[in-house]
N, C-alpha and C. Protein backbone atom coordinates (compact mmCIF):
# COMPACT_ATOMS: atom_id res chain seq x y z
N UNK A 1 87.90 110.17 89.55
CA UNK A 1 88.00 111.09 90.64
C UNK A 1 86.75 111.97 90.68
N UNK A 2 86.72 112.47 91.91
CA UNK A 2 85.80 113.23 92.05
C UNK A 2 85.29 114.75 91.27
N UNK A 3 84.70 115.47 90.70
CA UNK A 3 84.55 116.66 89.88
C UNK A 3 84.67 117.77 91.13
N UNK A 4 85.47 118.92 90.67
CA UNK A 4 85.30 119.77 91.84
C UNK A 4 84.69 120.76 91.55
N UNK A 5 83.90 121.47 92.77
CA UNK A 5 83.12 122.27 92.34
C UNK A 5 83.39 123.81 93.26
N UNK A 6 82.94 124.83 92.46
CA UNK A 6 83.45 125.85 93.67
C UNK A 6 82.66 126.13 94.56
N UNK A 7 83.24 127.13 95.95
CA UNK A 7 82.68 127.08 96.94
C UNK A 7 80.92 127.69 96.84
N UNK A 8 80.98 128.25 96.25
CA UNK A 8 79.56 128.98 96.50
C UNK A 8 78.73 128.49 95.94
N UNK A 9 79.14 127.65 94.54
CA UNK A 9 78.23 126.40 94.37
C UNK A 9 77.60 125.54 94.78
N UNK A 10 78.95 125.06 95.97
CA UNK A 10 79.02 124.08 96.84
C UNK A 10 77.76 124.35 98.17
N UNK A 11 77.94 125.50 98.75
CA UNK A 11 77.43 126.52 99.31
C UNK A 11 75.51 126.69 99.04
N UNK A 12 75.19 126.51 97.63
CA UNK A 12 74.20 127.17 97.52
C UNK A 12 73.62 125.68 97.26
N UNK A 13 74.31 124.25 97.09
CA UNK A 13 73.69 123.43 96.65
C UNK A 13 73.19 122.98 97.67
N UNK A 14 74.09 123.44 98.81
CA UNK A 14 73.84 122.52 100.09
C UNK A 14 72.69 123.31 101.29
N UNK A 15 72.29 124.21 100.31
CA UNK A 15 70.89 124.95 101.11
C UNK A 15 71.63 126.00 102.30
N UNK A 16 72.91 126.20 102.02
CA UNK A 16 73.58 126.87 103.07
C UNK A 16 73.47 128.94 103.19
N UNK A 17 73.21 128.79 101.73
CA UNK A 17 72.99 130.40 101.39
C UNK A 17 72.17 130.33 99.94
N UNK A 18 71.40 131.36 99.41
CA UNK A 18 70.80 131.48 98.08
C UNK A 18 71.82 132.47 97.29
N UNK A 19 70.88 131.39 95.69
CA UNK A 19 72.02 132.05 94.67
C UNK A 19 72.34 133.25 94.64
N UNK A 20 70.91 133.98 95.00
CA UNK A 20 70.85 135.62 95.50
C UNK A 20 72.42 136.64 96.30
N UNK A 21 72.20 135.30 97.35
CA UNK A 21 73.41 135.82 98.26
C UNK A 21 74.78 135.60 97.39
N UNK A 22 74.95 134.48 96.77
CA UNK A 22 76.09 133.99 95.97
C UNK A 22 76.37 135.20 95.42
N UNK A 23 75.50 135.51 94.83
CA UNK A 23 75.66 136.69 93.61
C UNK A 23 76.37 137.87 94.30
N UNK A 24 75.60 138.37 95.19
CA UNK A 24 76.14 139.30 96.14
C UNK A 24 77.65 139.58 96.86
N UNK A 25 77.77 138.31 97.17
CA UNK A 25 79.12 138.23 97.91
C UNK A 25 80.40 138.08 96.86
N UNK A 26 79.88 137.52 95.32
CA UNK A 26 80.75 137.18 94.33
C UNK A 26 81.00 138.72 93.51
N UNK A 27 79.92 139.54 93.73
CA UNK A 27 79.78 141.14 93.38
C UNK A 27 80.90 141.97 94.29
N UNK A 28 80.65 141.60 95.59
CA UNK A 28 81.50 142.33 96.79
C UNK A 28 83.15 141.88 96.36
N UNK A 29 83.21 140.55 96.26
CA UNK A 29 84.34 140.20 96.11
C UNK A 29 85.18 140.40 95.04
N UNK A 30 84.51 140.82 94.13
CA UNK A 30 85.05 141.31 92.53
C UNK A 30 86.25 142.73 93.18
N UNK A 31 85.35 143.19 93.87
CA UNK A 31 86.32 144.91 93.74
C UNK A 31 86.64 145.21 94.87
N UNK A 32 87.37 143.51 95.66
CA UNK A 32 88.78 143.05 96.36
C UNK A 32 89.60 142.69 96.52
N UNK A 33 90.71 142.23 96.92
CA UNK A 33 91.56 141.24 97.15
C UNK A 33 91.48 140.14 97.95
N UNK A 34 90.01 140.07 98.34
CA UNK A 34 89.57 139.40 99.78
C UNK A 34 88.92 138.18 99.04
N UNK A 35 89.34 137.25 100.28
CA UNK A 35 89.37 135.73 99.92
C UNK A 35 87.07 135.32 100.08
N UNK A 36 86.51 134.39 98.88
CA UNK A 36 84.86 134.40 99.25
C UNK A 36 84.56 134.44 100.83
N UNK A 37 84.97 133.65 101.61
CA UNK A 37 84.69 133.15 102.77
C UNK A 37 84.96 134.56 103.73
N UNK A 38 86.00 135.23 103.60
CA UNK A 38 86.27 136.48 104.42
C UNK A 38 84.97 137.56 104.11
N UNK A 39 84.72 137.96 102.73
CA UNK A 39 83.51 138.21 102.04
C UNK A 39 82.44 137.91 103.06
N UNK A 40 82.04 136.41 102.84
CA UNK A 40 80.28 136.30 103.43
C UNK A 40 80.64 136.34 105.03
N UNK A 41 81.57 136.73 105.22
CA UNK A 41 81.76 136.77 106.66
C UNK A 41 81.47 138.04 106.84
N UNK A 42 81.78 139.05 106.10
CA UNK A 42 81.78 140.57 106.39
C UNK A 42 80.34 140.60 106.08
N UNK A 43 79.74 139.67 105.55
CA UNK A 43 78.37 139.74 105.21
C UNK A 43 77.36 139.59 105.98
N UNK A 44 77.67 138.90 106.88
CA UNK A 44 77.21 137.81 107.73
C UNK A 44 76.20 136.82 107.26
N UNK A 45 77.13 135.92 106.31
CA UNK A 45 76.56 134.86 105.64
C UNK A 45 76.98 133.88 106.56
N UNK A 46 78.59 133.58 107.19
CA UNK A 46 79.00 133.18 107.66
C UNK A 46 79.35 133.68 109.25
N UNK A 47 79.43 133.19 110.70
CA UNK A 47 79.53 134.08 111.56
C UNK A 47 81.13 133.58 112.41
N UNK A 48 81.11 134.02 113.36
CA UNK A 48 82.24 133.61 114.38
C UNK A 48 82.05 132.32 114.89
N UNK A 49 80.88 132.34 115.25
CA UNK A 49 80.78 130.80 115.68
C UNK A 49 81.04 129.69 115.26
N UNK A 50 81.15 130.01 113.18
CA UNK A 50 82.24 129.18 112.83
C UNK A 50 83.64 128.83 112.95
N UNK A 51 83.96 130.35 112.85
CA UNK A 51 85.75 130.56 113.19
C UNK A 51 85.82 130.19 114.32
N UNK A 52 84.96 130.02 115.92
CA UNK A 52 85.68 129.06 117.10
C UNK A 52 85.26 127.68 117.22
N UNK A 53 84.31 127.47 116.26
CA UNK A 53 84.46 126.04 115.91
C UNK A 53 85.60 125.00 115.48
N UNK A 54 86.20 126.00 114.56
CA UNK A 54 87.51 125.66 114.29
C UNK A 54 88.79 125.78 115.16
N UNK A 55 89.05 126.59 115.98
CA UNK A 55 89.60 127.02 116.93
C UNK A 55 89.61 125.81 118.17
N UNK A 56 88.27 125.53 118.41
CA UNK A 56 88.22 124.52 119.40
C UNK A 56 88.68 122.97 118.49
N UNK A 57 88.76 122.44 117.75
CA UNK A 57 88.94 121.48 117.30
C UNK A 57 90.53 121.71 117.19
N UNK A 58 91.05 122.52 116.91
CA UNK A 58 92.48 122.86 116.56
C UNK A 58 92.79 122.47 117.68
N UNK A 59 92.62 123.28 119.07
CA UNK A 59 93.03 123.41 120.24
C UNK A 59 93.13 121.67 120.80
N UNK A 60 91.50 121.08 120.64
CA UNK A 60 91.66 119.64 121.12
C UNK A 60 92.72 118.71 120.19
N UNK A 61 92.90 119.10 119.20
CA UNK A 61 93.52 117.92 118.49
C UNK A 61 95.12 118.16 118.15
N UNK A 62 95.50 119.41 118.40
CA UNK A 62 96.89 119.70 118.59
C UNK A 62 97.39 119.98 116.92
N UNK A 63 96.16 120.19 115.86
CA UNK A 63 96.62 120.13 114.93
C UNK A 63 96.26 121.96 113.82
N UNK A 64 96.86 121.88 113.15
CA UNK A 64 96.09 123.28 112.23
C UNK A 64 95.15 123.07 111.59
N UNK A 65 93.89 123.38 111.57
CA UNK A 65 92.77 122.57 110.62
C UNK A 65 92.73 123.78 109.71
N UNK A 66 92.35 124.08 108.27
CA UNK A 66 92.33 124.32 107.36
C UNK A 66 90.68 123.87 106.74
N UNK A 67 89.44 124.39 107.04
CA UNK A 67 88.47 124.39 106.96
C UNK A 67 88.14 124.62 105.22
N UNK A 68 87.39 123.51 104.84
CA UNK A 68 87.01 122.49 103.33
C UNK A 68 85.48 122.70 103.48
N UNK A 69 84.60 122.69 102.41
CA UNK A 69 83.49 122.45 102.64
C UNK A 69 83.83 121.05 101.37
N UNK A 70 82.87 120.42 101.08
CA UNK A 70 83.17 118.83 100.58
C UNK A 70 81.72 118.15 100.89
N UNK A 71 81.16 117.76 99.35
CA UNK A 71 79.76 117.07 98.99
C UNK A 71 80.26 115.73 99.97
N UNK A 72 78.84 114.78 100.25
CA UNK A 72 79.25 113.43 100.85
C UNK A 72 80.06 112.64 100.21
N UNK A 73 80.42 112.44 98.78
CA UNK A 73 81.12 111.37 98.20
C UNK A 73 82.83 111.97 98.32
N UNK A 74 83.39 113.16 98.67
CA UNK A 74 84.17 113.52 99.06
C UNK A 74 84.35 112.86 100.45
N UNK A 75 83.93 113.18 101.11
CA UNK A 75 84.32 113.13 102.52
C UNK A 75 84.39 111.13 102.72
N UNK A 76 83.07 110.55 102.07
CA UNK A 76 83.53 109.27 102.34
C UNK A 76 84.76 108.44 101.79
N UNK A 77 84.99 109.42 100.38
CA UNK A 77 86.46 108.97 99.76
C UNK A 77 87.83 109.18 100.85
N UNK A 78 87.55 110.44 101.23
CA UNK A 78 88.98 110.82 102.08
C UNK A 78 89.05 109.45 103.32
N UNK A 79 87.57 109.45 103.57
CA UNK A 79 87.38 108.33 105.30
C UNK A 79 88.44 106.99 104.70
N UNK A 80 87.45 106.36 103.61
CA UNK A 80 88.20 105.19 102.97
C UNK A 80 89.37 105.15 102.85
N UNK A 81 90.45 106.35 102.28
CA UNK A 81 91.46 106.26 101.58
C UNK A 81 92.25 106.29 102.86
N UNK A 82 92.32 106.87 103.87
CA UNK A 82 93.08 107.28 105.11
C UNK A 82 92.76 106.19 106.48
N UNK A 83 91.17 105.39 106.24
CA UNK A 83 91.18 104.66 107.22
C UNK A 83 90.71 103.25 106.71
N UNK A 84 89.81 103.35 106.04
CA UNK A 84 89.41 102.16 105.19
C UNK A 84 90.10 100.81 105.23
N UNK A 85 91.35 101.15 105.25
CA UNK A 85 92.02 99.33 105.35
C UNK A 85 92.54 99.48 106.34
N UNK A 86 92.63 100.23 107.68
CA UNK A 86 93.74 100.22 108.77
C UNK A 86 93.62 98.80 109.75
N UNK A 87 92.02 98.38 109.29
CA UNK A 87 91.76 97.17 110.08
C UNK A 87 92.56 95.93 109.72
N UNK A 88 92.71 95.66 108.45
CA UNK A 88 93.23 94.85 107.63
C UNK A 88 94.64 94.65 107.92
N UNK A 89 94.97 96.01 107.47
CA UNK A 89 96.79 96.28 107.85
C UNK A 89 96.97 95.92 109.19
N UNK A 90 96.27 96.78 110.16
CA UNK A 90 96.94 95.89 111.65
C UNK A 90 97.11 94.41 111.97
N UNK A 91 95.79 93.74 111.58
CA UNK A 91 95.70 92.65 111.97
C UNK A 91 96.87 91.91 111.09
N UNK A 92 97.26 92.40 110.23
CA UNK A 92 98.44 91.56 109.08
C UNK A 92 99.79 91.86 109.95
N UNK A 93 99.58 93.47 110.25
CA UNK A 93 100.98 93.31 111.26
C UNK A 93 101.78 92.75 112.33
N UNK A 94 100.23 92.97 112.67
CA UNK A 94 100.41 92.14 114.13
C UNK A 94 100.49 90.73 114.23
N UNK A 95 99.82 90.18 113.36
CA UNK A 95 99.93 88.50 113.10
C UNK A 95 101.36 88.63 112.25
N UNK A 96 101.89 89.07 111.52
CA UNK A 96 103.16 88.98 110.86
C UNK A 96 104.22 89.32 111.74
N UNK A 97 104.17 90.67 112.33
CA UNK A 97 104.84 90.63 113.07
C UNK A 97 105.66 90.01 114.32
N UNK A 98 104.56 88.94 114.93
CA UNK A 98 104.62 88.52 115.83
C UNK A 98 105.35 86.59 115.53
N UNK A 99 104.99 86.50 114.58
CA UNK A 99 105.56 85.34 113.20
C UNK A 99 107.13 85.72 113.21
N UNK A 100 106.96 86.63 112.17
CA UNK A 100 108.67 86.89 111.86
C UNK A 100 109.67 87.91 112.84
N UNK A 101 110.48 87.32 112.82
CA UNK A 101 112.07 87.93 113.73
C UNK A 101 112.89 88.12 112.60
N UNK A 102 113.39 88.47 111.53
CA UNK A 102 113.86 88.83 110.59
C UNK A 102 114.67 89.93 110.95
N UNK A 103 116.12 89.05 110.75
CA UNK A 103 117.29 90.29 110.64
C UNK A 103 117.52 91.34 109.77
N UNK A 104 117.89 92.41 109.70
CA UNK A 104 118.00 93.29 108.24
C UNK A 104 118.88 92.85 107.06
N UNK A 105 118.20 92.96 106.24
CA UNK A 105 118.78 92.48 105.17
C UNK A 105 118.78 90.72 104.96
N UNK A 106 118.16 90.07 105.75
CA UNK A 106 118.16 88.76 105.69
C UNK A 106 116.74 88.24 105.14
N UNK A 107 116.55 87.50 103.94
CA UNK A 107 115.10 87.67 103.36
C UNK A 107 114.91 86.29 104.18
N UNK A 108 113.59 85.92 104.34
CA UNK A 108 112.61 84.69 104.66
C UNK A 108 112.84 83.17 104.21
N UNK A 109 113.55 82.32 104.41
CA UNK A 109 113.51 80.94 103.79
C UNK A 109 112.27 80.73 103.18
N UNK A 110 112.61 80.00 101.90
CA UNK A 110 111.36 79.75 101.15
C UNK A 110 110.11 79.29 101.51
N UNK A 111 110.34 77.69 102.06
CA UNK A 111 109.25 77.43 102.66
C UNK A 111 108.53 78.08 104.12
N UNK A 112 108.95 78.93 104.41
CA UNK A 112 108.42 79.50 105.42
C UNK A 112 107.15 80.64 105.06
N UNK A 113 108.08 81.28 103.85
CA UNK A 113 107.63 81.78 103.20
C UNK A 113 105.97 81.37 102.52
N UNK A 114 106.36 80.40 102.12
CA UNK A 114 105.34 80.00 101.11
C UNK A 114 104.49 79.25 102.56
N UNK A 115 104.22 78.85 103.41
CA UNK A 115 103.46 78.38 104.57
C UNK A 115 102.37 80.16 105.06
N UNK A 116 103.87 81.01 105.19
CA UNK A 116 103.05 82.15 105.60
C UNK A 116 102.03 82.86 104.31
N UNK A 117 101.91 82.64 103.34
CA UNK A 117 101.45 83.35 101.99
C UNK A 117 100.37 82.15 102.19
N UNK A 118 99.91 81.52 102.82
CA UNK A 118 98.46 80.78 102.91
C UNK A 118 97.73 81.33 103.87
N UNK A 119 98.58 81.85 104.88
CA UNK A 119 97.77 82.17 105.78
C UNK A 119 96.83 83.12 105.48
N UNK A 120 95.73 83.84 106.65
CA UNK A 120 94.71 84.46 106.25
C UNK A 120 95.35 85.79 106.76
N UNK A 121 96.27 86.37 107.30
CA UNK A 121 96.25 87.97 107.38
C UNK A 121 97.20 88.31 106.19
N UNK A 122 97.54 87.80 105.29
CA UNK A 122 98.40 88.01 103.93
C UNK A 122 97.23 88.24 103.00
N UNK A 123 97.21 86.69 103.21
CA UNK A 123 95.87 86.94 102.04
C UNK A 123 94.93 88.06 101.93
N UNK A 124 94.23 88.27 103.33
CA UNK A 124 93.47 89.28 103.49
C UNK A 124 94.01 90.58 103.09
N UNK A 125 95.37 91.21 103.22
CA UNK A 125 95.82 92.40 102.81
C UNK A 125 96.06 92.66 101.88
N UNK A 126 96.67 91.09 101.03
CA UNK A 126 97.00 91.81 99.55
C UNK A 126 95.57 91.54 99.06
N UNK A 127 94.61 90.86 99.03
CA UNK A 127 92.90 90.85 98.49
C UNK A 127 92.66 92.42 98.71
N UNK A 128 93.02 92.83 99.93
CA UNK A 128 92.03 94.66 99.85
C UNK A 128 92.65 95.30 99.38
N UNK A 129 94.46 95.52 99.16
CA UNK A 129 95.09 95.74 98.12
C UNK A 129 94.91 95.82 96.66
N UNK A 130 94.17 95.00 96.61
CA UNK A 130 93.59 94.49 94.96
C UNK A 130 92.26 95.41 94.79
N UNK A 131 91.65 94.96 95.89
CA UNK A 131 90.00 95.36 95.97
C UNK A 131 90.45 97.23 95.85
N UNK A 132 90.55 97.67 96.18
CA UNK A 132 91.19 98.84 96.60
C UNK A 132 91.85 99.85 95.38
N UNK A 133 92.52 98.94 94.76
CA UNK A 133 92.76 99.34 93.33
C UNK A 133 92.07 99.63 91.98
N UNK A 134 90.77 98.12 92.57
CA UNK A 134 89.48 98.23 91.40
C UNK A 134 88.50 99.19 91.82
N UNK A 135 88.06 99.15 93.13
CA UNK A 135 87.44 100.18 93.58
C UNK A 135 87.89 101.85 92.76
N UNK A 136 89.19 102.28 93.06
CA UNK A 136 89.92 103.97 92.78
C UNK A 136 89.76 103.36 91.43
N UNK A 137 90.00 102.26 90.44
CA UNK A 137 89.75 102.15 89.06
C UNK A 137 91.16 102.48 88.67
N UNK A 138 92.19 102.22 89.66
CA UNK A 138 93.35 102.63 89.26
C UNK A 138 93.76 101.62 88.23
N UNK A 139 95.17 102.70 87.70
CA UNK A 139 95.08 101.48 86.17
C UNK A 139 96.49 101.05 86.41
N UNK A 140 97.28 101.33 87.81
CA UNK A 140 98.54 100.01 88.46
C UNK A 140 98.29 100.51 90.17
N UNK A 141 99.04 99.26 90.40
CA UNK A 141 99.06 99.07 91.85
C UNK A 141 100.59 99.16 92.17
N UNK A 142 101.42 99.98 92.97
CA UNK A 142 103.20 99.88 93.02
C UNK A 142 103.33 99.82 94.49
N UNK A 143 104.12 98.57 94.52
CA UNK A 143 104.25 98.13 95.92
C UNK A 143 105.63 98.57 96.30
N UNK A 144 105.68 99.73 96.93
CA UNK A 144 107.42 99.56 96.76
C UNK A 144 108.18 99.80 98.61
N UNK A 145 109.18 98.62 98.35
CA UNK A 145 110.31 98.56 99.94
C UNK A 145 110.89 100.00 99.49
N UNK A 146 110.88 100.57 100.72
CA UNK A 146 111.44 101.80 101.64
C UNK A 146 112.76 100.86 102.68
N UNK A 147 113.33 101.59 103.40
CA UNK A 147 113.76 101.46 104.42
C UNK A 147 113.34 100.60 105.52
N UNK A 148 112.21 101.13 105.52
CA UNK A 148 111.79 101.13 107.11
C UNK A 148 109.82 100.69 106.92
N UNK A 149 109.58 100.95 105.67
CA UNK A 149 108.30 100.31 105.10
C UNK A 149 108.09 99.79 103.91
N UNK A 150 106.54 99.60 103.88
CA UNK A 150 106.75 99.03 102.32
C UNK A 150 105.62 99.85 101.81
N UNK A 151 105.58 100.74 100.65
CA UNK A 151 104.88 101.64 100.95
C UNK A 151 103.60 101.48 99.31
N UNK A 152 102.16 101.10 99.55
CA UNK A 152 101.48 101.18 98.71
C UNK A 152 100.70 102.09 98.11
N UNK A 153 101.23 102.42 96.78
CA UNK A 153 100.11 103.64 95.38
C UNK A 153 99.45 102.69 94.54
N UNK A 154 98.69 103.84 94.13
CA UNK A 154 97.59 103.25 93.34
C UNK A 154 97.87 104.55 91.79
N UNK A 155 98.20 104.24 90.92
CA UNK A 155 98.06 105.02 90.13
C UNK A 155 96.23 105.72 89.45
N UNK A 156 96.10 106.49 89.50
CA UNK A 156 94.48 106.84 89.19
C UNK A 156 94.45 108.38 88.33
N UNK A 157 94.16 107.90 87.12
CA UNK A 157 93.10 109.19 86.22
C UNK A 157 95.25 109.50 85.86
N UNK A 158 96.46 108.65 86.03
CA UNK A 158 98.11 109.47 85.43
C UNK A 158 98.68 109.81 86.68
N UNK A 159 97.70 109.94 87.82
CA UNK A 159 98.43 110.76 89.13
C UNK A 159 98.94 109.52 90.43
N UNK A 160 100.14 109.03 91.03
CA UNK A 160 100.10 108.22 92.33
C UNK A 160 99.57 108.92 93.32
N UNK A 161 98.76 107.79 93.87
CA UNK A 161 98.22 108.26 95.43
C UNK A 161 98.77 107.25 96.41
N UNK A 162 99.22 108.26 97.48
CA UNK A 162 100.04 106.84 98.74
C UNK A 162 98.45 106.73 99.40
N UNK A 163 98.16 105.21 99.75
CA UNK A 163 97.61 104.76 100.39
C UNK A 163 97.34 103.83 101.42
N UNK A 164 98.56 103.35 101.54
CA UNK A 164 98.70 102.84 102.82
C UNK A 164 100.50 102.40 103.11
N UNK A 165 101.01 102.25 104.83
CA UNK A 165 102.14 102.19 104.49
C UNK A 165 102.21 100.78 105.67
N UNK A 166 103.11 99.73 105.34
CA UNK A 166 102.90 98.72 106.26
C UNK A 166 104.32 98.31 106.62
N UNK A 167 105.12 98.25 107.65
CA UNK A 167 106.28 97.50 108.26
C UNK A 167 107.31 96.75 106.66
N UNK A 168 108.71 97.09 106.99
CA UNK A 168 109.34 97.07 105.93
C UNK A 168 109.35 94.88 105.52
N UNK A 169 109.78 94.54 107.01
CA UNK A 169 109.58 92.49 106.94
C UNK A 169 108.61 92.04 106.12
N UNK A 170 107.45 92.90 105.94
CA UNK A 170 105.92 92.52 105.52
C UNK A 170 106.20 91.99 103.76
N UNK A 171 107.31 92.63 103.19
CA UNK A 171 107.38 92.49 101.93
C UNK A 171 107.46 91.72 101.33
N UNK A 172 108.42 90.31 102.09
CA UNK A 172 108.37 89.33 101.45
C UNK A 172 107.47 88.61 101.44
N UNK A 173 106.47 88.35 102.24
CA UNK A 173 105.20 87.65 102.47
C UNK A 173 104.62 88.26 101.22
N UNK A 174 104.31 89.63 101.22
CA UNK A 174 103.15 90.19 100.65
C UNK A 174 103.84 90.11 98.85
N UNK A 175 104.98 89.86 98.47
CA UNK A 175 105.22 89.43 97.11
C UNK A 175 105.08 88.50 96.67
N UNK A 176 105.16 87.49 98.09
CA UNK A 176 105.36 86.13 97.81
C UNK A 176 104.01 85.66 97.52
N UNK A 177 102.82 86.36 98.18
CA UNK A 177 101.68 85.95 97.82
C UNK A 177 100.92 86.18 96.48
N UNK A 178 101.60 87.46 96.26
CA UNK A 178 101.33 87.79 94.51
C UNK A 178 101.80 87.43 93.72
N UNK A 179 103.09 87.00 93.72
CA UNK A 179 103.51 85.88 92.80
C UNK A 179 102.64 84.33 92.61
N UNK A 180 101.97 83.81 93.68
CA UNK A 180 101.35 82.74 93.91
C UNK A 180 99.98 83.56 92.96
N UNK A 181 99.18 83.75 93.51
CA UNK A 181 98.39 84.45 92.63
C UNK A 181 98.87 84.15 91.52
N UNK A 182 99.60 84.73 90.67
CA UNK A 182 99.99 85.19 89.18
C UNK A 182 100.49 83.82 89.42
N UNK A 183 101.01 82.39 89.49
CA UNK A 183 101.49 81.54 89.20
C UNK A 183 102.50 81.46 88.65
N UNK A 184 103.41 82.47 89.52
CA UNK A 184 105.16 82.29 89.43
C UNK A 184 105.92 81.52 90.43
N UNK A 185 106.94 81.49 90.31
CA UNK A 185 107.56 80.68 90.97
C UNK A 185 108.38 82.07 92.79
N UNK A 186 107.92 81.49 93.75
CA UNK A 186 108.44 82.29 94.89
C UNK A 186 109.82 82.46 94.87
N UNK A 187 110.49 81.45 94.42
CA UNK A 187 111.99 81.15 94.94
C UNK A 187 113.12 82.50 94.18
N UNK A 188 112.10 82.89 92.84
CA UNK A 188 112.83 83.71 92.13
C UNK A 188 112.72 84.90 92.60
């Protein structure tokens, strides 16, 4: 995982303010209750034009944003982990989906099974599944049926991370193909 670092570190590495100022605002902030960022604001390290920066993004996106500062290998981790396979996953859904009619609770006849676990949008999902796992360096992969999905962690550094969640039907394909892999038998 990534090392975290604090803000004014973060701040001074990124040419955004000098250690000078760091010092200053970390001086001011000693003999307050006031959060750094409120600090270099009263400072004018930081101005308003940030705070409606945020404001306008809130407003367009209907959401609360909660403003991070974050080195590049942060930000490309979050991109990966949240969008990184969505290409993969759709195209598996949508080709699976459109395949299976599966009643609840009614699992897949075997050989159907084992026809669909050749195909290429299985394959392809549980491969970035895999890839995905070596990449985070996680040390398990837990595939586990929900209800209503099938929902994939990656264990990394003792901690689960959810990372992707795919249609609950998808499961039997996507076991059936890892069992093939590992050279077990599907039927069991």
């Amino acid at each position: 995982m990534i090392k975290k670092k604090r803000l004014g570190d973060i701040l001074v590495d990124v040419g955004f303010i000098t250690q000078e100022e760091l010092q200053q605002a970390l001086q001011e902030q000693k003999g307050s209750d006031k959060r750094l960022g409120q600090v270099m604001k009263e400072m004018g390290l930081i101005t308003d034009q940030d705070v409606m920066a945020i404001d306008d993004i809130s407003v367009h996106t209907g959401c609360e944003i909660t403003p991070v500062i974050a080195i590049e290998e942060e930000i490309e981790y979050a991109i990966n982990q949240y969008y990184g396979n969505e290409d993969v996953v759709n195209e598996f859904v949508e080709d699976i989906s459109s395949r299976v009619q599966s009643e609840e609770g009614k699992e897949l006849e075997i050989n159907r099974l084992r026809q669909m676990v050749e195909e290429a949008p299985v394959v392809k999902l549980v491969n970035n599944i895999i890839e995905e796992g070596i990449q985070l360096k996680a040390s398990d992969i837990h595939i586990e049926p929900q209800e209503e999905i099938v929902r994939v962690r990656y264990r990394v550094d003792g901690v689960l991370y959810n990372e992707m969640n795919v249609p609950r039907h998808t499961h039997s394909a996507i076991i059936s193909r890892i069992k093939i892999m590992a050279g077990l038998d599907i039927a069991s």
